[in-house]
Protein backbone atom coordinates (compact mmCIF):
# COMPACT_ATOMS: atom_id res chain seq x y z
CA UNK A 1 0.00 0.00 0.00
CA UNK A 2 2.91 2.57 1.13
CA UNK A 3 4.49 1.67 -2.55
CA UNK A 4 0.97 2.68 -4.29
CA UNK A 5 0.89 5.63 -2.59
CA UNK A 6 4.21 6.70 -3.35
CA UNK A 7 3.99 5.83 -6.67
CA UNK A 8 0.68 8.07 -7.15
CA UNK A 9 2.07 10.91 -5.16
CA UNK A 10 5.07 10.64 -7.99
CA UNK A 11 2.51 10.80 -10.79
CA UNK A 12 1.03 13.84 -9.13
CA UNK A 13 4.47 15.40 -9.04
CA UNK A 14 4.96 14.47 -12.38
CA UNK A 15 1.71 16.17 -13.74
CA UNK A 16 2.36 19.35 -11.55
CA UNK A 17 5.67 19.89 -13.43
CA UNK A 18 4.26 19.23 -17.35
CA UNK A 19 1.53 21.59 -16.49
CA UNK A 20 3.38 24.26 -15.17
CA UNK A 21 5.76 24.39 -18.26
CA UNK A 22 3.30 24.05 -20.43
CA UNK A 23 2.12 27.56 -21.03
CA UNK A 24 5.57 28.09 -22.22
CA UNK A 25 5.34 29.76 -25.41
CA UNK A 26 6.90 28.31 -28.53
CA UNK A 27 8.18 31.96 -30.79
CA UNK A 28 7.80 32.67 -34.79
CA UNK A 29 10.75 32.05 -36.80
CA UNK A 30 12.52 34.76 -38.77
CA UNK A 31 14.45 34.01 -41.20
CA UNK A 32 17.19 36.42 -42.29
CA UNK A 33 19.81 34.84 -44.99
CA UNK A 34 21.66 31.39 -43.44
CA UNK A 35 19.81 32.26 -40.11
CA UNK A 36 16.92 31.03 -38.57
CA UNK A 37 16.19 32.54 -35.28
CA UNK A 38 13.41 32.75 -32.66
CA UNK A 39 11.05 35.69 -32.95
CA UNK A 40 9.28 36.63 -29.72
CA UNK A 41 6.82 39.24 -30.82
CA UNK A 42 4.25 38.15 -33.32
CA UNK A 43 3.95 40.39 -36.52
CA UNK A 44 0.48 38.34 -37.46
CA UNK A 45 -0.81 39.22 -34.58
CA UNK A 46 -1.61 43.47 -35.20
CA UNK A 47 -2.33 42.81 -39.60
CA UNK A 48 -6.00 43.73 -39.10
CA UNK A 49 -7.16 41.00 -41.78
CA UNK A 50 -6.07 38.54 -39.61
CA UNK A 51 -7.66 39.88 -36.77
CA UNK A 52 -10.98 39.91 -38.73
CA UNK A 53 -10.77 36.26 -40.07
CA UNK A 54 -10.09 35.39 -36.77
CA UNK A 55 -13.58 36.57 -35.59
CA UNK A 56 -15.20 34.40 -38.05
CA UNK A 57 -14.30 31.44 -36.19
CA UNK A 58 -14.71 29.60 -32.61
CA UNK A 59 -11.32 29.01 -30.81
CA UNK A 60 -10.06 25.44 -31.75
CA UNK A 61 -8.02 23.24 -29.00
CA UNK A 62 -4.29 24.37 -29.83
CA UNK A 63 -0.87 23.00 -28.59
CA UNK A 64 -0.21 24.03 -24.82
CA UNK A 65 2.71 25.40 -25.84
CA UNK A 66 1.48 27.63 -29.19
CA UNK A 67 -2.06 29.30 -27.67
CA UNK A 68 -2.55 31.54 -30.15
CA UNK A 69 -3.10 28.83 -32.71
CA UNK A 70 -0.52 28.98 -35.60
CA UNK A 71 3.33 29.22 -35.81
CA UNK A 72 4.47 31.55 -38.24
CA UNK A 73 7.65 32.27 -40.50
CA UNK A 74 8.75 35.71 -41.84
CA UNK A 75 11.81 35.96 -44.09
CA UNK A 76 13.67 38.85 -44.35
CA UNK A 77 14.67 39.99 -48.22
CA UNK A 78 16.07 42.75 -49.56
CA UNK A 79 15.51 45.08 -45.71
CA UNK A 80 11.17 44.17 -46.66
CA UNK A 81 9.83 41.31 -44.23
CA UNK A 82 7.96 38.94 -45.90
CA UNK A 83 5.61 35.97 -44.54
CA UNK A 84 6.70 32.76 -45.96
CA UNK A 85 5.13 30.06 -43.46
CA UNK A 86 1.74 29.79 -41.63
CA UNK A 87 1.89 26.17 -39.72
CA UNK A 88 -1.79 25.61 -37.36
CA UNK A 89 -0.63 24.67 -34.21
CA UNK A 90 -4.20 23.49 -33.50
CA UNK A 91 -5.08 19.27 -32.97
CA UNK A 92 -8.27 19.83 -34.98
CA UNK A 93 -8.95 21.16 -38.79
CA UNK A 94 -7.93 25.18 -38.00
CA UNK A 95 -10.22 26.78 -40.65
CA UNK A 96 -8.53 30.17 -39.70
CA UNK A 97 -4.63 29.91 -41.49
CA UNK A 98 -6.78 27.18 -43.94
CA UNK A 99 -8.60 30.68 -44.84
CA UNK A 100 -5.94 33.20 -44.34
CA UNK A 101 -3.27 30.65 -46.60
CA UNK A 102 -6.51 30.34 -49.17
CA UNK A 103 -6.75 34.21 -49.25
CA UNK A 104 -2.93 34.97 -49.46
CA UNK A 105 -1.88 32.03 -51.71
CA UNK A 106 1.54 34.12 -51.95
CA UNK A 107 2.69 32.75 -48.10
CA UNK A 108 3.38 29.35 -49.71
CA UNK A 109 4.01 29.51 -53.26
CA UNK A 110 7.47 31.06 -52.66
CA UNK A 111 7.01 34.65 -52.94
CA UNK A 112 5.98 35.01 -49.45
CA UNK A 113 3.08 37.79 -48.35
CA UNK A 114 4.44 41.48 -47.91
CA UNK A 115 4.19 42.52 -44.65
CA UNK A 116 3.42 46.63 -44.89
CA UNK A 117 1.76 47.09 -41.49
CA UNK A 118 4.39 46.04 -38.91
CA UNK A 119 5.26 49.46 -37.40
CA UNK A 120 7.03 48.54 -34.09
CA UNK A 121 10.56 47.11 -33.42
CA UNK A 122 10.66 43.05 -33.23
CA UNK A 123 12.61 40.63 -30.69
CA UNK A 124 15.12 38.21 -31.61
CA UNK A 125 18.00 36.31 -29.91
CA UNK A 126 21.14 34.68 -29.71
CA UNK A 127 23.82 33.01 -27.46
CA UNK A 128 23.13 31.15 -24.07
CA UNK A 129 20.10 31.31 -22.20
CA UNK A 130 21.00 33.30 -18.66
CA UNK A 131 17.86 33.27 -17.47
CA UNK A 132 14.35 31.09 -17.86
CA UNK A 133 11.13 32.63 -16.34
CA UNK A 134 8.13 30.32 -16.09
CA UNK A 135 5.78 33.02 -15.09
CA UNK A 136 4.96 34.59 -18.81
CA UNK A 137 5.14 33.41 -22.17
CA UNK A 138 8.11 34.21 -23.89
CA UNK A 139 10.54 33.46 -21.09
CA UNK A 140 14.33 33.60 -21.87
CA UNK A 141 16.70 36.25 -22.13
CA UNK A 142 19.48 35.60 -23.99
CA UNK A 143 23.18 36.79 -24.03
CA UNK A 144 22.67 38.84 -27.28
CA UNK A 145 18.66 40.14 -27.63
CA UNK A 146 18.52 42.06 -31.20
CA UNK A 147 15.88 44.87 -31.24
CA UNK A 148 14.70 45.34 -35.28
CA UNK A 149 13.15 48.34 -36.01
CA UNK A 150 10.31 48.42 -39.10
CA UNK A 151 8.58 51.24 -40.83
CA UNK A 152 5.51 49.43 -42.81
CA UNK A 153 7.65 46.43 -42.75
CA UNK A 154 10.92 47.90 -43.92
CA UNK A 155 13.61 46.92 -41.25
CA UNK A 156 15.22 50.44 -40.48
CA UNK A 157 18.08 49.70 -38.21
CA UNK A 158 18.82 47.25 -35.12
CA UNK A 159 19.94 47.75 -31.68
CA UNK A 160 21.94 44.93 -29.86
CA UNK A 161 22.05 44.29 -26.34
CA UNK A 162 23.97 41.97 -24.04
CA UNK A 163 23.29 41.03 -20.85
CA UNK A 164 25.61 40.80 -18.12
CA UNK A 165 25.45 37.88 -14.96
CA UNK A 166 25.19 41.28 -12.69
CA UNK A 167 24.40 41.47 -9.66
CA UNK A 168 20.52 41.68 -9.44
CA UNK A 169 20.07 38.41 -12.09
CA UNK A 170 22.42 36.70 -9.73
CA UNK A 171 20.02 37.41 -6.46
CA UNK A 172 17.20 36.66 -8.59
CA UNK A 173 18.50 33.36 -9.44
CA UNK A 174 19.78 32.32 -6.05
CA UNK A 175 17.29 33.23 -2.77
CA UNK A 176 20.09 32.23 -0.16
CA UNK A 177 21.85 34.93 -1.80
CA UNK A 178 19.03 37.40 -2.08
CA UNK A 179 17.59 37.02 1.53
CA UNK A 180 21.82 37.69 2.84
CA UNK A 181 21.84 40.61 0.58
CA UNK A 182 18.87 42.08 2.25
CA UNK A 183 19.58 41.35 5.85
CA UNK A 184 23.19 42.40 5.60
CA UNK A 185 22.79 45.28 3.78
CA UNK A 186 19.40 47.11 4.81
CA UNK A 187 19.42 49.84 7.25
CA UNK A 188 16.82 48.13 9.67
CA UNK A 189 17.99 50.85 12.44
CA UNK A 190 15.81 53.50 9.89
CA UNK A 191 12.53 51.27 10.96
CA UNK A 192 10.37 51.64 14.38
CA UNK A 193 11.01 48.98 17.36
CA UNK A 194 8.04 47.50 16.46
CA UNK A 195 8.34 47.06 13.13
CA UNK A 196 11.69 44.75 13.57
CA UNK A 197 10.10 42.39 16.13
CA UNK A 198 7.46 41.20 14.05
CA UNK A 199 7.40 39.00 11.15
CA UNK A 200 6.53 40.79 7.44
CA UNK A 201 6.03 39.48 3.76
CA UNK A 202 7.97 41.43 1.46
CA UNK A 203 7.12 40.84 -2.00
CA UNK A 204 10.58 41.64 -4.80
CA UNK A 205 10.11 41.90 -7.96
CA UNK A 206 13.19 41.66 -10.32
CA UNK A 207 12.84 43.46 -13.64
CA UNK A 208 14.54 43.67 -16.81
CA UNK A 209 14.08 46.83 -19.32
CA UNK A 210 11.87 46.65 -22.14
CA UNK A 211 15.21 48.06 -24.37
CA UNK A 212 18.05 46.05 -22.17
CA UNK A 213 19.25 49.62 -20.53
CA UNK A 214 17.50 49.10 -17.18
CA UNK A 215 17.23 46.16 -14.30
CA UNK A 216 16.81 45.99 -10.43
CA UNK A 217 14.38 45.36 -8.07
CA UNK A 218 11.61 46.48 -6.30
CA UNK A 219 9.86 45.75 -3.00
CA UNK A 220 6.50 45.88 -1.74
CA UNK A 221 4.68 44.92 1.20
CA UNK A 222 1.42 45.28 3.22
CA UNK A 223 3.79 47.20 5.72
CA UNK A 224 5.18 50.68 3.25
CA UNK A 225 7.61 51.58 5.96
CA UNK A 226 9.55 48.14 5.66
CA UNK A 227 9.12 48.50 1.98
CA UNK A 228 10.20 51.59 1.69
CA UNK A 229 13.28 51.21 4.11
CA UNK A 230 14.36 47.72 1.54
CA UNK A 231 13.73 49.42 -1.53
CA UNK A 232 16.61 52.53 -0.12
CA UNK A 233 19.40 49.53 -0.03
CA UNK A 234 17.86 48.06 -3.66
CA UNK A 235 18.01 51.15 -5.65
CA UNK A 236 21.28 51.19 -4.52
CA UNK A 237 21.50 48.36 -7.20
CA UNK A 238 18.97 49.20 -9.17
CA UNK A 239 16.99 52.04 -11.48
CA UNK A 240 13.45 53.05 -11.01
CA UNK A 241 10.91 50.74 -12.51
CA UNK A 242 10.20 51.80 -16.16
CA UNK A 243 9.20 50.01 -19.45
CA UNK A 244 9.54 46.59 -18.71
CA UNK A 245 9.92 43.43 -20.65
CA UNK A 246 10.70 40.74 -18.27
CA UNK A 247 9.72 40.46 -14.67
CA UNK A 248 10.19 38.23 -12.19
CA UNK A 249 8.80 38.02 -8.78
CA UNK A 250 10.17 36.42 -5.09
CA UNK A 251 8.23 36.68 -1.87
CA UNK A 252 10.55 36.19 0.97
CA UNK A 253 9.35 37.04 5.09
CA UNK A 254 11.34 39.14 7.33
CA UNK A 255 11.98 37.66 10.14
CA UNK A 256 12.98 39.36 13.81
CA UNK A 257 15.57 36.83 14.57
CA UNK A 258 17.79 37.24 11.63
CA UNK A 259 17.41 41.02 11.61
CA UNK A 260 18.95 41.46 14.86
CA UNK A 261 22.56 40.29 14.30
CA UNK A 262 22.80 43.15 11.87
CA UNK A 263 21.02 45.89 13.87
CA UNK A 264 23.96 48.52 15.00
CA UNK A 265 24.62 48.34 19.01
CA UNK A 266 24.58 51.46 20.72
């Protein structure tokens, strides 16, 4: 009986873990010469005849990991983005790409549709995967993240970031770390007796700038006077919160017992 029931507890374990990477979002692929790389904003997504066709029809059961129902491929030629590829992601007959493929025969039969209303900078990647979030859809950043800039689907010019192991991906990545940081480093001596000999959830969130330029990390709480006094030793480390692109949250409890060491005797 004990073996059953560890057995099923496994499967449960199991389970938990598929469905919590599941949501995980596969990207579009764009293709630009020799290069095939992941694209992890969706250009299909804002052409308004899509968006209409898509209204004709009831939602089909799709791939956990492709929700919005299709994968697509754009090609890059000549600085013009083109759409080469519409694949249904969908386990059932998906009448929209059948229609939108039907209406645009040019996707398939090597020519490859014009895109003329992408008017907003794309995402694409390279190098090692430093971090993985499992919070959001598209859920890596990479060492090298390649901003593309279109103007009705003209690629104007590129920006190129790189991210760094700093400091604040570090904490985010290791709480043993993060919770030393904090305790070692706040002023707790700026808060109230009473505030220090009580226990308080402090919620962090680590973010990472919608153009690579700005990270750190801020923290809230029910209590603003703890929050506050934490988020004087994190901007220390950090910028203020602005566009963001990833985020990434840790709730951690401040405890009287391991404040105390580190409050100043005088």
């Amino acid at each position: 009986m004990f073996q059953i029931k560890r057995f099923f507890v496994l499967l449960v374990l199991i389970a938990s873990f598929a469905n919590a990477y599941a949501s995980l979002q596969r990207p579009d692929i764009l293709i630009i010469g020799k290069d095939t790389l992941p694209l992890w904003r969706n250009p299909l997504e804002s052409d308004t005849v899509f968006a209409k066709m898509r209204n004709m029809f009831k939602e089909t059961m799709c791939a956990s990991d492709c929700w919005r129902g299709y994968e697509a491929q754009f090609t890059l030629i000549d600085s013009q983005l083109y759409l080469t590829n519409l694949i249904s992601a969908c386990f059932t007959e998906d009448s929209l790409v059948a229609l939108y493929k039907k209406t645009f025969p040019e996707i398939t039969n090597g020519i490859g549709r014009k895109v003329t209303w992408l008017n907003f900078p794309l995402l694409t990647s390279r190098g090692s995967i430093i971090k993985v979030f499992h919070n959001q859809a598209y859920h890596k950043i990479n060492r090298r993240e390649i901003y593309m800039y279109f103007k009705n689907g003209k690629w104007q010019k590129s920006d190129t970031f790189t991210y760094e192991k700093t400091l604040v991906l570090t904490l985010s990545d290791n709480r043993e770390m993060l919770e030393n940081f904090i305790y070692s480093k706040v002023d707790w001596s700026a808060l109230p007796k009473e505030k220090i000999q009580k226990e308080t959830e402090v919620s962090l969130l680590f973010y990472w700038g919608n153009y690579g330029n700005t990270e750190g990390i801020i923290a809230s709480s029910v209590d603003a006077e703890v929050a506050e006094v934490i988020n004087k030793t994190m901007r220390l480390i950090s910028n203020d919160l602005k566009a963001q692109w990833y985020t990434w949250n840790v709730i951690i409890t401040i405890k009287p017992e391991r404040i105390k060491p580190f409050l100043s005797k005088d």
